[in-house]
N, C-alpha and C. Protein backbone atom coordinates (compact mmCIF):
# COMPACT_ATOMS: atom_id res chain seq x y z
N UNK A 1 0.84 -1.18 0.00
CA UNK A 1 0.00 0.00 0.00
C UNK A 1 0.88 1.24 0.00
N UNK A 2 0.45 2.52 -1.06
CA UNK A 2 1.36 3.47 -0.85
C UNK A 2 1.19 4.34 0.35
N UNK A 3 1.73 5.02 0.90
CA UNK A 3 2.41 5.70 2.30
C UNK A 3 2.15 7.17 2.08
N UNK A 4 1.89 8.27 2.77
CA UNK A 4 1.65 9.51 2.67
C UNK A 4 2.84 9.89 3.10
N UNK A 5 3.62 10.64 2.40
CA UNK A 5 5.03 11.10 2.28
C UNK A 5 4.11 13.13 3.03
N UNK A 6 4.35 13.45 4.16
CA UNK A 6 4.22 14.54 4.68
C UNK A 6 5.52 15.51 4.61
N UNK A 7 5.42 16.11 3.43
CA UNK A 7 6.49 17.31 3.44
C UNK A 7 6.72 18.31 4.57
N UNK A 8 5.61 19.18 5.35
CA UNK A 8 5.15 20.30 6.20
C UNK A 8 6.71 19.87 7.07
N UNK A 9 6.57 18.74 7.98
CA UNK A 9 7.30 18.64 9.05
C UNK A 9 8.98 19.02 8.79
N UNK A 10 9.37 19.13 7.59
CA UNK A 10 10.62 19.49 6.78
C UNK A 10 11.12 20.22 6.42
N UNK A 11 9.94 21.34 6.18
CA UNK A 11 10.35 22.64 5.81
C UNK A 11 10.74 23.33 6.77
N UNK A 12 11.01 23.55 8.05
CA UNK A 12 11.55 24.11 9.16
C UNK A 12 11.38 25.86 8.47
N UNK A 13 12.20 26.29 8.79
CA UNK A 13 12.46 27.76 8.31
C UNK A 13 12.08 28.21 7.24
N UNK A 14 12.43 27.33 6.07
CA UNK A 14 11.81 27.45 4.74
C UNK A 14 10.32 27.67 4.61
N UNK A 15 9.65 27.59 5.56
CA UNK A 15 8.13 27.44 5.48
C UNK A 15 8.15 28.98 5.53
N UNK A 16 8.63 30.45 5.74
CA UNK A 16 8.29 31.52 5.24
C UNK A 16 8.49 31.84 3.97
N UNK A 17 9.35 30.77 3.02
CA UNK A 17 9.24 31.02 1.49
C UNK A 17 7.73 30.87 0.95
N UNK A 18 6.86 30.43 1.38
CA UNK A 18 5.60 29.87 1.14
C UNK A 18 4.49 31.21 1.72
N UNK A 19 4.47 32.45 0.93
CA UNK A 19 3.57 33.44 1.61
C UNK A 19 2.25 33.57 0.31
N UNK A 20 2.00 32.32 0.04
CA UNK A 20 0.98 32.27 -0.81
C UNK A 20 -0.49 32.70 0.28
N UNK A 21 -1.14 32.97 -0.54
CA UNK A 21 -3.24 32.94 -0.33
C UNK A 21 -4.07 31.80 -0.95
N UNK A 22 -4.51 30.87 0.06
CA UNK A 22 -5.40 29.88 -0.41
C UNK A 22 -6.38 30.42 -1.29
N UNK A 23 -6.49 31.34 -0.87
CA UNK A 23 -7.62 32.13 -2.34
C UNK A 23 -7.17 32.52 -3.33
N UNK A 24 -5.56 32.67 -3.51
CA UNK A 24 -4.75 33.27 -4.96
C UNK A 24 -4.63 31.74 -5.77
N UNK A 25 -4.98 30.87 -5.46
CA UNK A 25 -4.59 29.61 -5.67
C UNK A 25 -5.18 29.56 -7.33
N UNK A 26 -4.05 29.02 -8.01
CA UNK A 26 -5.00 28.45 -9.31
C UNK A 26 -5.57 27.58 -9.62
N UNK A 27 -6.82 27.21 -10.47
CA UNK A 27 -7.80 26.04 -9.93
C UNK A 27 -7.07 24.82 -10.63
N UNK A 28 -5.69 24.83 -11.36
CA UNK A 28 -4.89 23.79 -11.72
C UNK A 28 -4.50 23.16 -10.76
N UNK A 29 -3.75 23.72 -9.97
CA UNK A 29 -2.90 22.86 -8.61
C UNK A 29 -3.85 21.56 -8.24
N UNK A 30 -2.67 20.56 -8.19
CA UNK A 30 -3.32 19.30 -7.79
C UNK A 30 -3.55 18.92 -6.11
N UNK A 31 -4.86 18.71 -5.70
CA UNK A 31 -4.93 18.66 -4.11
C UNK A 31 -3.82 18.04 -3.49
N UNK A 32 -3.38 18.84 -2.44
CA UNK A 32 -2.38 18.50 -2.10
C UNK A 32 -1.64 19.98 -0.73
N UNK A 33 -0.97 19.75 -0.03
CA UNK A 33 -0.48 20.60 1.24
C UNK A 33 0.09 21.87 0.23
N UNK A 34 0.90 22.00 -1.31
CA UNK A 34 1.40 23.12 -1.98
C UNK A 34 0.37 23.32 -3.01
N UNK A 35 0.70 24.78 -3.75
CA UNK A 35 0.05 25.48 -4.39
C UNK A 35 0.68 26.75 -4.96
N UNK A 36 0.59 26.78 -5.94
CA UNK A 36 0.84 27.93 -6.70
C UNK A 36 -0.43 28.84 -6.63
N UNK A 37 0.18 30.19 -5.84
CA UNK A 37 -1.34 31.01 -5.57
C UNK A 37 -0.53 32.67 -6.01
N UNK A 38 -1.56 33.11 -7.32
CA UNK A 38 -0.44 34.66 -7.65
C UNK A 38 0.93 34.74 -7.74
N UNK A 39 1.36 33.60 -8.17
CA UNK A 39 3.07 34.13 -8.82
C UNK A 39 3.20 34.60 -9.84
N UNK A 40 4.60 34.96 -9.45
CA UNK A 40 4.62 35.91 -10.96
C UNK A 40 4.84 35.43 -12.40
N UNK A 41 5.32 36.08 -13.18
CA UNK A 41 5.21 35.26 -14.46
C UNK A 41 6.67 35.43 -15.24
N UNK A 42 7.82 34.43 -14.34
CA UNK A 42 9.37 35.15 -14.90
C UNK A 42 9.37 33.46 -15.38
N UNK A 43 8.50 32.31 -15.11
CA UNK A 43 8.57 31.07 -15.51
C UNK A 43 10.16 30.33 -14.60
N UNK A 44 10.35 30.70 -13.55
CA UNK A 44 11.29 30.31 -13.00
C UNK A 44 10.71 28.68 -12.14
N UNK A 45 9.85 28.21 -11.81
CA UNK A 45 9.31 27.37 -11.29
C UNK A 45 10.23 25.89 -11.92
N UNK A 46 9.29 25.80 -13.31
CA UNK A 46 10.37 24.56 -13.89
C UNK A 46 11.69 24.49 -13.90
N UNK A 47 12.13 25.50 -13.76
CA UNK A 47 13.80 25.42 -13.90
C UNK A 47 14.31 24.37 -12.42
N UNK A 48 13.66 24.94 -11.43
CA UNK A 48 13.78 24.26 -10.24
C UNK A 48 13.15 23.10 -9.64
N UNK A 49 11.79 23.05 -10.07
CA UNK A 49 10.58 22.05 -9.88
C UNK A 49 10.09 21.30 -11.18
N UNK A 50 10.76 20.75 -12.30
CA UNK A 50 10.53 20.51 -13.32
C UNK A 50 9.59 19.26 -13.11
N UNK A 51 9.00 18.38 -12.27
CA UNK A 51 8.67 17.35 -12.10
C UNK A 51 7.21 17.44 -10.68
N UNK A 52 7.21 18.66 -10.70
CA UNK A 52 6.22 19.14 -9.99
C UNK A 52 5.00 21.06 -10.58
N UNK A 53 6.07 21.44 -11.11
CA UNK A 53 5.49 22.69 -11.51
C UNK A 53 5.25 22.76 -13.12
N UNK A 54 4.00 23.16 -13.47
CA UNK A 54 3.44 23.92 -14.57
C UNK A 54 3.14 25.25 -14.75
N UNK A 55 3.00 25.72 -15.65
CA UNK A 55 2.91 27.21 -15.79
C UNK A 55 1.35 27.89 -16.24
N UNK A 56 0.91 28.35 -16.08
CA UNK A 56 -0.63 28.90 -16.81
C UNK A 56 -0.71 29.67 -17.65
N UNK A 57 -1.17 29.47 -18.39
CA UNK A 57 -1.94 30.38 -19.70
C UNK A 57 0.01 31.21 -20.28
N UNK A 58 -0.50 32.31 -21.20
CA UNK A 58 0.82 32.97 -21.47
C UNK A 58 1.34 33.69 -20.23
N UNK A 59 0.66 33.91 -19.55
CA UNK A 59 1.41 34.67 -18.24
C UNK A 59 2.77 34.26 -17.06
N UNK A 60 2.75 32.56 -17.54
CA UNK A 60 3.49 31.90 -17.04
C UNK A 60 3.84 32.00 -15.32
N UNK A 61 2.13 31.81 -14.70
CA UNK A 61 1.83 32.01 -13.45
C UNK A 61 2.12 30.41 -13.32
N UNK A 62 2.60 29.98 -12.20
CA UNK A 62 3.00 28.96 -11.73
C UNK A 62 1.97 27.87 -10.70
N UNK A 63 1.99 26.52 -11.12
CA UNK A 63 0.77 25.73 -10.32
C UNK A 63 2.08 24.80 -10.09
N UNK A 64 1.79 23.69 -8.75
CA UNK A 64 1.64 22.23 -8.76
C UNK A 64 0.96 21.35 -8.86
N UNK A 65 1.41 20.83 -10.09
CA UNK A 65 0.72 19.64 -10.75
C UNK A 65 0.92 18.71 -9.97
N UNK A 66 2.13 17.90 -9.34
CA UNK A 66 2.22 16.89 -8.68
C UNK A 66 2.91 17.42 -7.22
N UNK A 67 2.52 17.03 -6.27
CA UNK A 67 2.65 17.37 -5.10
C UNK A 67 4.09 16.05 -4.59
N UNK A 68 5.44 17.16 -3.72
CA UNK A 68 6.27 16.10 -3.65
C UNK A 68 6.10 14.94 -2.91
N UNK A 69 7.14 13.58 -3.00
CA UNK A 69 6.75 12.37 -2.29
C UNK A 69 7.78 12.14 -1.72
N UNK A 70 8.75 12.81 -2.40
CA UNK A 70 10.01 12.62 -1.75
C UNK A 70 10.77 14.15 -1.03
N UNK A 71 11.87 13.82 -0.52
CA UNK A 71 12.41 15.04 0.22
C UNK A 71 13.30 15.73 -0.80
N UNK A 72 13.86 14.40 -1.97
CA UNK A 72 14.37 15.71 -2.65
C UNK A 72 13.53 16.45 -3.57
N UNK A 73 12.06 16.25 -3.41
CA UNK A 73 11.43 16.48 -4.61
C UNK A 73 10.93 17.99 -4.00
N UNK A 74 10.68 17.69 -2.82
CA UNK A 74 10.28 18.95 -1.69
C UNK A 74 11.50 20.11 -1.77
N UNK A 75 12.59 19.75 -2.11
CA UNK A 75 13.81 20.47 -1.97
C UNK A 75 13.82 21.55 -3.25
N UNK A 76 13.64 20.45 -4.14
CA UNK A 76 13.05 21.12 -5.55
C UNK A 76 12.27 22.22 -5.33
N UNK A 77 11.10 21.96 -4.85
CA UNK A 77 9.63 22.86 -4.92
C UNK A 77 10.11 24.22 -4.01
N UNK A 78 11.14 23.65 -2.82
CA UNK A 78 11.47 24.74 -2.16
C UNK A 78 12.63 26.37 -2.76
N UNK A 79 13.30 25.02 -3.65
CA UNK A 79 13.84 25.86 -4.27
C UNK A 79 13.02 26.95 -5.40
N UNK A 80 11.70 26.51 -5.95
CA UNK A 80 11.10 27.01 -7.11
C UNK A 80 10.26 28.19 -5.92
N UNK A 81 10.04 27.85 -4.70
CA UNK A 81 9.59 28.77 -3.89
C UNK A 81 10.42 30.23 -3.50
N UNK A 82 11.87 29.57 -3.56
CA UNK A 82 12.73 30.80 -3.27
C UNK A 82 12.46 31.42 -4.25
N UNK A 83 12.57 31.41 -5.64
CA UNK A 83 13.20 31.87 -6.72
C UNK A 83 11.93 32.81 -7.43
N UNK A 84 10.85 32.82 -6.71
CA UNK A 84 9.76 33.23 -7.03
C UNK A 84 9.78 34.40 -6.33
N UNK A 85 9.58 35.61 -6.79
CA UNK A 85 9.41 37.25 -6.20
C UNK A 85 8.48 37.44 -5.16
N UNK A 86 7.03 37.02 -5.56
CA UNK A 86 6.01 37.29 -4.57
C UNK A 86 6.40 36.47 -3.96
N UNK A 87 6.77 35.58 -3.57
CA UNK A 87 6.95 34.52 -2.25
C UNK A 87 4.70 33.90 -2.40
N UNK A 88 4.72 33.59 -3.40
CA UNK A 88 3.72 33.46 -3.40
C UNK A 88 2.95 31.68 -3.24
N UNK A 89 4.03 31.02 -3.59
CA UNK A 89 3.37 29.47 -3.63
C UNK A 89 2.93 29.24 -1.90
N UNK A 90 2.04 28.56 -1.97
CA UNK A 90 1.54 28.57 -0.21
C UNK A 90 1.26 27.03 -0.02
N UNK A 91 1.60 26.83 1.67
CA UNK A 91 1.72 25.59 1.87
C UNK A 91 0.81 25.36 2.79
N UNK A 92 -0.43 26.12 2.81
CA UNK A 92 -1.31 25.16 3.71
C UNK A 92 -2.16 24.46 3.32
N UNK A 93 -2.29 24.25 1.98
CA UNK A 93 -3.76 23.43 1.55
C UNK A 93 -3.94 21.81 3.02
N UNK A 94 -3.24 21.59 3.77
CA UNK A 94 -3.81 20.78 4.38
C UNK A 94 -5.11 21.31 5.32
N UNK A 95 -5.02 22.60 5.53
CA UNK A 95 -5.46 23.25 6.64
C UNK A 95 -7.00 23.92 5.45
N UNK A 96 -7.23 23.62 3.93
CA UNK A 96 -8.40 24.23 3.42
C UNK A 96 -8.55 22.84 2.43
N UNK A 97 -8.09 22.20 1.99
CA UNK A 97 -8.69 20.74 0.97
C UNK A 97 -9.63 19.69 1.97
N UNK A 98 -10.09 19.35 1.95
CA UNK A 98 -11.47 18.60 2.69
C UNK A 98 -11.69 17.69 1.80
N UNK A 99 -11.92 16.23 1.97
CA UNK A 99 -12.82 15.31 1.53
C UNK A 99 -13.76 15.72 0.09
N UNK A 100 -14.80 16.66 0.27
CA UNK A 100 -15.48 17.17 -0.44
C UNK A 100 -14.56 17.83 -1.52
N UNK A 101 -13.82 18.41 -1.16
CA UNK A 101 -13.20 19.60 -2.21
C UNK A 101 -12.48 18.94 -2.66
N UNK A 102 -11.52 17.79 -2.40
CA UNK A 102 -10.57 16.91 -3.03
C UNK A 102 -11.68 16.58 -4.20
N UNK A 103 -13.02 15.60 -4.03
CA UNK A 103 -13.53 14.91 -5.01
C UNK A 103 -14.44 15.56 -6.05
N UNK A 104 -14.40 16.80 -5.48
CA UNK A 104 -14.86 17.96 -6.53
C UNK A 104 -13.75 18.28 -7.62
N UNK A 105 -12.87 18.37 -7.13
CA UNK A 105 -11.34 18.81 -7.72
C UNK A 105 -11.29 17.70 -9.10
N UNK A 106 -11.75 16.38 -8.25
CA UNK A 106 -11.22 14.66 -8.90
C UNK A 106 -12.42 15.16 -10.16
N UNK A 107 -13.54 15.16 -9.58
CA UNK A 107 -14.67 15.34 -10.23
C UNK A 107 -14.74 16.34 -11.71
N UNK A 108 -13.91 17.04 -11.21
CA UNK A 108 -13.54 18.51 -12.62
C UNK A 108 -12.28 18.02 -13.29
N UNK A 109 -11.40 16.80 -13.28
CA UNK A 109 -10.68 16.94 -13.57
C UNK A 109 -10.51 16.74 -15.56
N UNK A 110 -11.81 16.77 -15.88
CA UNK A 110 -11.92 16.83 -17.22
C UNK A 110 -10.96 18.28 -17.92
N UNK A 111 -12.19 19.29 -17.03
CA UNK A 111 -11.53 20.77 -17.36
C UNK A 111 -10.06 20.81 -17.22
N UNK A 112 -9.11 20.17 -16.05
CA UNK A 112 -8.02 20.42 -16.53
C UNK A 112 -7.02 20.08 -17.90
N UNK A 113 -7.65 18.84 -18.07
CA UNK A 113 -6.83 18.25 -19.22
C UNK A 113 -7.36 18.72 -20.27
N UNK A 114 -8.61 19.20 -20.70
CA UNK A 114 -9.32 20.22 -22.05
C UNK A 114 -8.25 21.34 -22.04
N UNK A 115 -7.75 21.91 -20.56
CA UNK A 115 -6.55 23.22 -20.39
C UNK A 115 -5.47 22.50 -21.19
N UNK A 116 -5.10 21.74 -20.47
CA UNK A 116 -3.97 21.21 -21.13
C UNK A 116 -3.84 20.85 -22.73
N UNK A 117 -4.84 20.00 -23.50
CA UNK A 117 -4.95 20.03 -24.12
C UNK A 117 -4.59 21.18 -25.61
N UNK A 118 -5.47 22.42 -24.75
CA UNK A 118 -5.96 23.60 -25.72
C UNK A 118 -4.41 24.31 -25.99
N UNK A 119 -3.83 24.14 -24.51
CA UNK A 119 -2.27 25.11 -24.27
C UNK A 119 -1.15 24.10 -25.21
N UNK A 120 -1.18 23.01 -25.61
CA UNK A 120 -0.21 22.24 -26.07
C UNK A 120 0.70 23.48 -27.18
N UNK A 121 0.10 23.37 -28.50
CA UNK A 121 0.70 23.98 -29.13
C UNK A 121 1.54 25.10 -29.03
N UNK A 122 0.66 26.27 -28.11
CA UNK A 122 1.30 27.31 -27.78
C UNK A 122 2.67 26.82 -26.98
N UNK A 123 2.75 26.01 -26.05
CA UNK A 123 3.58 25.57 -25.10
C UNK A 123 4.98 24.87 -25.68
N UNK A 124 4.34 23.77 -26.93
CA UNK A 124 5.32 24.04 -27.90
C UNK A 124 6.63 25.00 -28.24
N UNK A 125 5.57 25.83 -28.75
CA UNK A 125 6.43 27.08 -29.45
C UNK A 125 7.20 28.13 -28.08
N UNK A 126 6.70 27.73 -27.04
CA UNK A 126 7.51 28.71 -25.94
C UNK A 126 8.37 27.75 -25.62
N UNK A 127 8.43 26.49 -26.20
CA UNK A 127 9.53 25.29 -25.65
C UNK A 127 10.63 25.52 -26.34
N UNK A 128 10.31 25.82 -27.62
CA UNK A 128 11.54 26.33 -28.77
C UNK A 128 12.72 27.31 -28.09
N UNK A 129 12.11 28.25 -27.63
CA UNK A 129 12.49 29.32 -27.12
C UNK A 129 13.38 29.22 -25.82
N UNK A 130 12.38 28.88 -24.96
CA UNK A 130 12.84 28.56 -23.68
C UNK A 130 13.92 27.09 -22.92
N UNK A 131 13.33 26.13 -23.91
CA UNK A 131 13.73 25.05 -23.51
C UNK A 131 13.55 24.12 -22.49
N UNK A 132 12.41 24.50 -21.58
CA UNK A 132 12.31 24.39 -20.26
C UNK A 132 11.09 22.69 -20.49
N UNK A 133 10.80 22.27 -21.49
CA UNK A 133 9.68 21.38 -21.51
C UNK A 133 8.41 21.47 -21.19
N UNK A 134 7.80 22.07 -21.38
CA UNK A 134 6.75 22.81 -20.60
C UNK A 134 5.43 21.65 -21.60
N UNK A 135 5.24 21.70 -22.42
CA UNK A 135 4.69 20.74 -23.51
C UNK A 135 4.94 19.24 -22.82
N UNK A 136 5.88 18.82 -22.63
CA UNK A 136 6.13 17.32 -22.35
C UNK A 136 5.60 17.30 -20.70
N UNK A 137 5.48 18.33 -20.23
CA UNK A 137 5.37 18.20 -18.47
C UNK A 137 3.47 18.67 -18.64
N UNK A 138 3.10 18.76 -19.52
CA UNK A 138 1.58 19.05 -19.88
C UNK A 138 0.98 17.42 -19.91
N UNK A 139 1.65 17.04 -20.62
CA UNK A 139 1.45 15.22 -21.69
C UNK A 139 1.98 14.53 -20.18
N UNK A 140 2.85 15.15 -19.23
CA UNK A 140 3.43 14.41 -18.02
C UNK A 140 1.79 14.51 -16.68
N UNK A 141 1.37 15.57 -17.07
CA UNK A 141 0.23 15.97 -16.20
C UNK A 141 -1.15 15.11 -16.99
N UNK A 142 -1.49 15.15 -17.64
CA UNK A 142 -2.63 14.89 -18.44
C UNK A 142 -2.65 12.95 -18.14
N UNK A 143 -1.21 12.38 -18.08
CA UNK A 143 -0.95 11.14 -17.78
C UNK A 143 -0.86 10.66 -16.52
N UNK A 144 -0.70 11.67 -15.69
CA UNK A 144 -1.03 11.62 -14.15
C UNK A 144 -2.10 11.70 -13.68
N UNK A 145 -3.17 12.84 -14.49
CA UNK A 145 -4.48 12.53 -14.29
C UNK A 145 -5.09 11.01 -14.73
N UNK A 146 -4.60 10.54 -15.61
CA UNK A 146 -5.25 9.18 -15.87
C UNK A 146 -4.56 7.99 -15.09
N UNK A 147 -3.48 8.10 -14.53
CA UNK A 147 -3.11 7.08 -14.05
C UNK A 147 -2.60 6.83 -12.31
N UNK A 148 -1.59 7.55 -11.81
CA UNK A 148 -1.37 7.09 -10.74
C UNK A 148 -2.44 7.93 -9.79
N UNK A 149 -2.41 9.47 -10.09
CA UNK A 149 -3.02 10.33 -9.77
C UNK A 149 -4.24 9.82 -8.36
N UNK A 150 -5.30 9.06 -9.01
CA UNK A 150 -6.50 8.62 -8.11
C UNK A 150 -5.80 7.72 -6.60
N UNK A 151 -4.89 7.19 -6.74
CA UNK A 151 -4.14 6.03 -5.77
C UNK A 151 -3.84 7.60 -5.26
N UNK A 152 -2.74 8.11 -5.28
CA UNK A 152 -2.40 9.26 -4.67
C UNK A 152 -3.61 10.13 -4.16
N UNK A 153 -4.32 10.43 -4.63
CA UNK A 153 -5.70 11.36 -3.75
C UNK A 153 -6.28 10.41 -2.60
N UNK A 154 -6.51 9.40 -3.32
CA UNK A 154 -7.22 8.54 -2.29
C UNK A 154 -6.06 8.58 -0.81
N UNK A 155 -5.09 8.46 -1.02
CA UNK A 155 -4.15 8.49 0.05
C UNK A 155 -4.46 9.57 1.33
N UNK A 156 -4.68 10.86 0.08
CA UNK A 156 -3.95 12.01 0.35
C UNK A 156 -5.79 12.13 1.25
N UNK A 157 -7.14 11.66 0.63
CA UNK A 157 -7.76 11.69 1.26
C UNK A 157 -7.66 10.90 2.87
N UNK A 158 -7.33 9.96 2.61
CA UNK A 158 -6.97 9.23 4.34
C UNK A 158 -6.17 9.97 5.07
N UNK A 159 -5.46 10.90 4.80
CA UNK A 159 -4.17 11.96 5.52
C UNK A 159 -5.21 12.65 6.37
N UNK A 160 -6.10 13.32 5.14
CA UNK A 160 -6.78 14.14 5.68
C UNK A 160 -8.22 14.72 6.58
N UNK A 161 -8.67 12.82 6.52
CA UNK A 161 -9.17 12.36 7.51
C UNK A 161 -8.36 12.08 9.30
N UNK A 162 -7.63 10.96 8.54
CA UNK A 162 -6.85 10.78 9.90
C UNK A 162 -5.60 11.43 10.36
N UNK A 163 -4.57 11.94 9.67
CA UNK A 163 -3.46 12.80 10.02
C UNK A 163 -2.46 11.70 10.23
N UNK A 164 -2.66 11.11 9.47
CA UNK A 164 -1.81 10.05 9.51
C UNK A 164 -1.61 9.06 8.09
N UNK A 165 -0.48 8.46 7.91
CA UNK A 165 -0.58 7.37 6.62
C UNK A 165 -0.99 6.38 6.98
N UNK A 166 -1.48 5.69 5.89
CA UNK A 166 -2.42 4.56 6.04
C UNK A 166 -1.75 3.32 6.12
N UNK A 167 -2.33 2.53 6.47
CA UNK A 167 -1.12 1.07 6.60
C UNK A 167 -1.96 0.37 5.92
N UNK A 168 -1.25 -1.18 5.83
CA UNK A 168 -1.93 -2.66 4.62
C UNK A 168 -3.23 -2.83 5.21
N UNK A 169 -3.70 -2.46 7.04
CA UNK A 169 -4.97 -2.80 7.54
C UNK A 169 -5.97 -1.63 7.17
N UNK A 170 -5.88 -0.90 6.83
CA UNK A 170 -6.22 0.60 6.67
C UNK A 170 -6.85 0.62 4.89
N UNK A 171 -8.53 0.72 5.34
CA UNK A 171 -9.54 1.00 4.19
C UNK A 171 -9.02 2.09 3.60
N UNK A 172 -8.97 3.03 2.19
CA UNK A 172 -8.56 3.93 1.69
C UNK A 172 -10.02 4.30 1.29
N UNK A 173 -10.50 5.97 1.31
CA UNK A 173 -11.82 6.50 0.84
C UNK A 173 -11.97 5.99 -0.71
N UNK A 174 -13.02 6.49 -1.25
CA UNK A 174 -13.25 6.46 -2.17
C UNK A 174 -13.16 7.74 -2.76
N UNK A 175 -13.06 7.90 -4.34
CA UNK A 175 -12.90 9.39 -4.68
C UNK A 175 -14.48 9.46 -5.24
């Protein structure tokens, strides 16, 4: 059974890089304790978080698509947190995602991949440019929604029931 990997307890000090607004949040970010909420648009995220961060629309406002599992993946995100001006990515979604709002999230997750979808091309042509993959980490998201993605919520739902990871005896919700 997979394990709820809790980043929060890790970030020690680093947790003031995280001066995001659960309400600046973009409705991309995948449920989960981080969030891209009002950053700016210098596209610095992937450079640092390439395996967790996407960018929005041309403005190149910053989401997490995949929430970390590991510590160096957290290290990553922390770093894409420094490097960001507003200090805007925020780390409390444990303290505002709920049961309900997770399977609402699960529930819409059509609209994200129609986003994804529609942005390919353009994302493309800013890949030329930039180099950063932004196109392949779209096709990386769109494949996460179909595949591991639901095992991971469901998890992330038992966290957020019990505050704790789930073990082999341990029912997992339903989405």
């Amino acid at each position: 059974m997979e394990t709820y990997f809790d980043p929060l307890p890790l970030l020690g000090e680093e947790r003031t890089l995280f001066g995001g607004k659960w309400a600046d949040r973009l409705w991309l970010n995948v449920p989960g304790p981080f969030c891209g909420a009002g950053t700016d648009n210098c596209g610095t995220g992937r450079i640092h978080a390439p395996e967790s961060v996407l960018y929005e629309g041309e403005h190149f406002t910053e989401y997490v698509y995949r929430q970390p599992r590991t510590a160096q993946e957290l290290g990553q995100l922390v770093d894409a947190a420094e490097a960001e001006v507003f200090r805007a990515y925020a780390c409390d979604g444990d303290d505002h995602w709920t049961p309900e709002t997770v399977r609402e999230w699960w529930r819409d997750r059509a609209r994200v991949k129609e986003y994804l979808t529609a942005r390919r091309s353009a994302w493309e042509a800013d890949d030329a440019q930039s180099g950063q993959g932004t196109a392949a980490a779209a096709d990386d998201y769109a494949a996460y929604i179909d595949g591991e993605l639901a095992a991971h919520l469901r998890v992330y739902l038992f966290w957020l029931h019990e505050r704790r990871s789930p073990t082999a005896a341990d029912r997992l919700p339903q989405l």
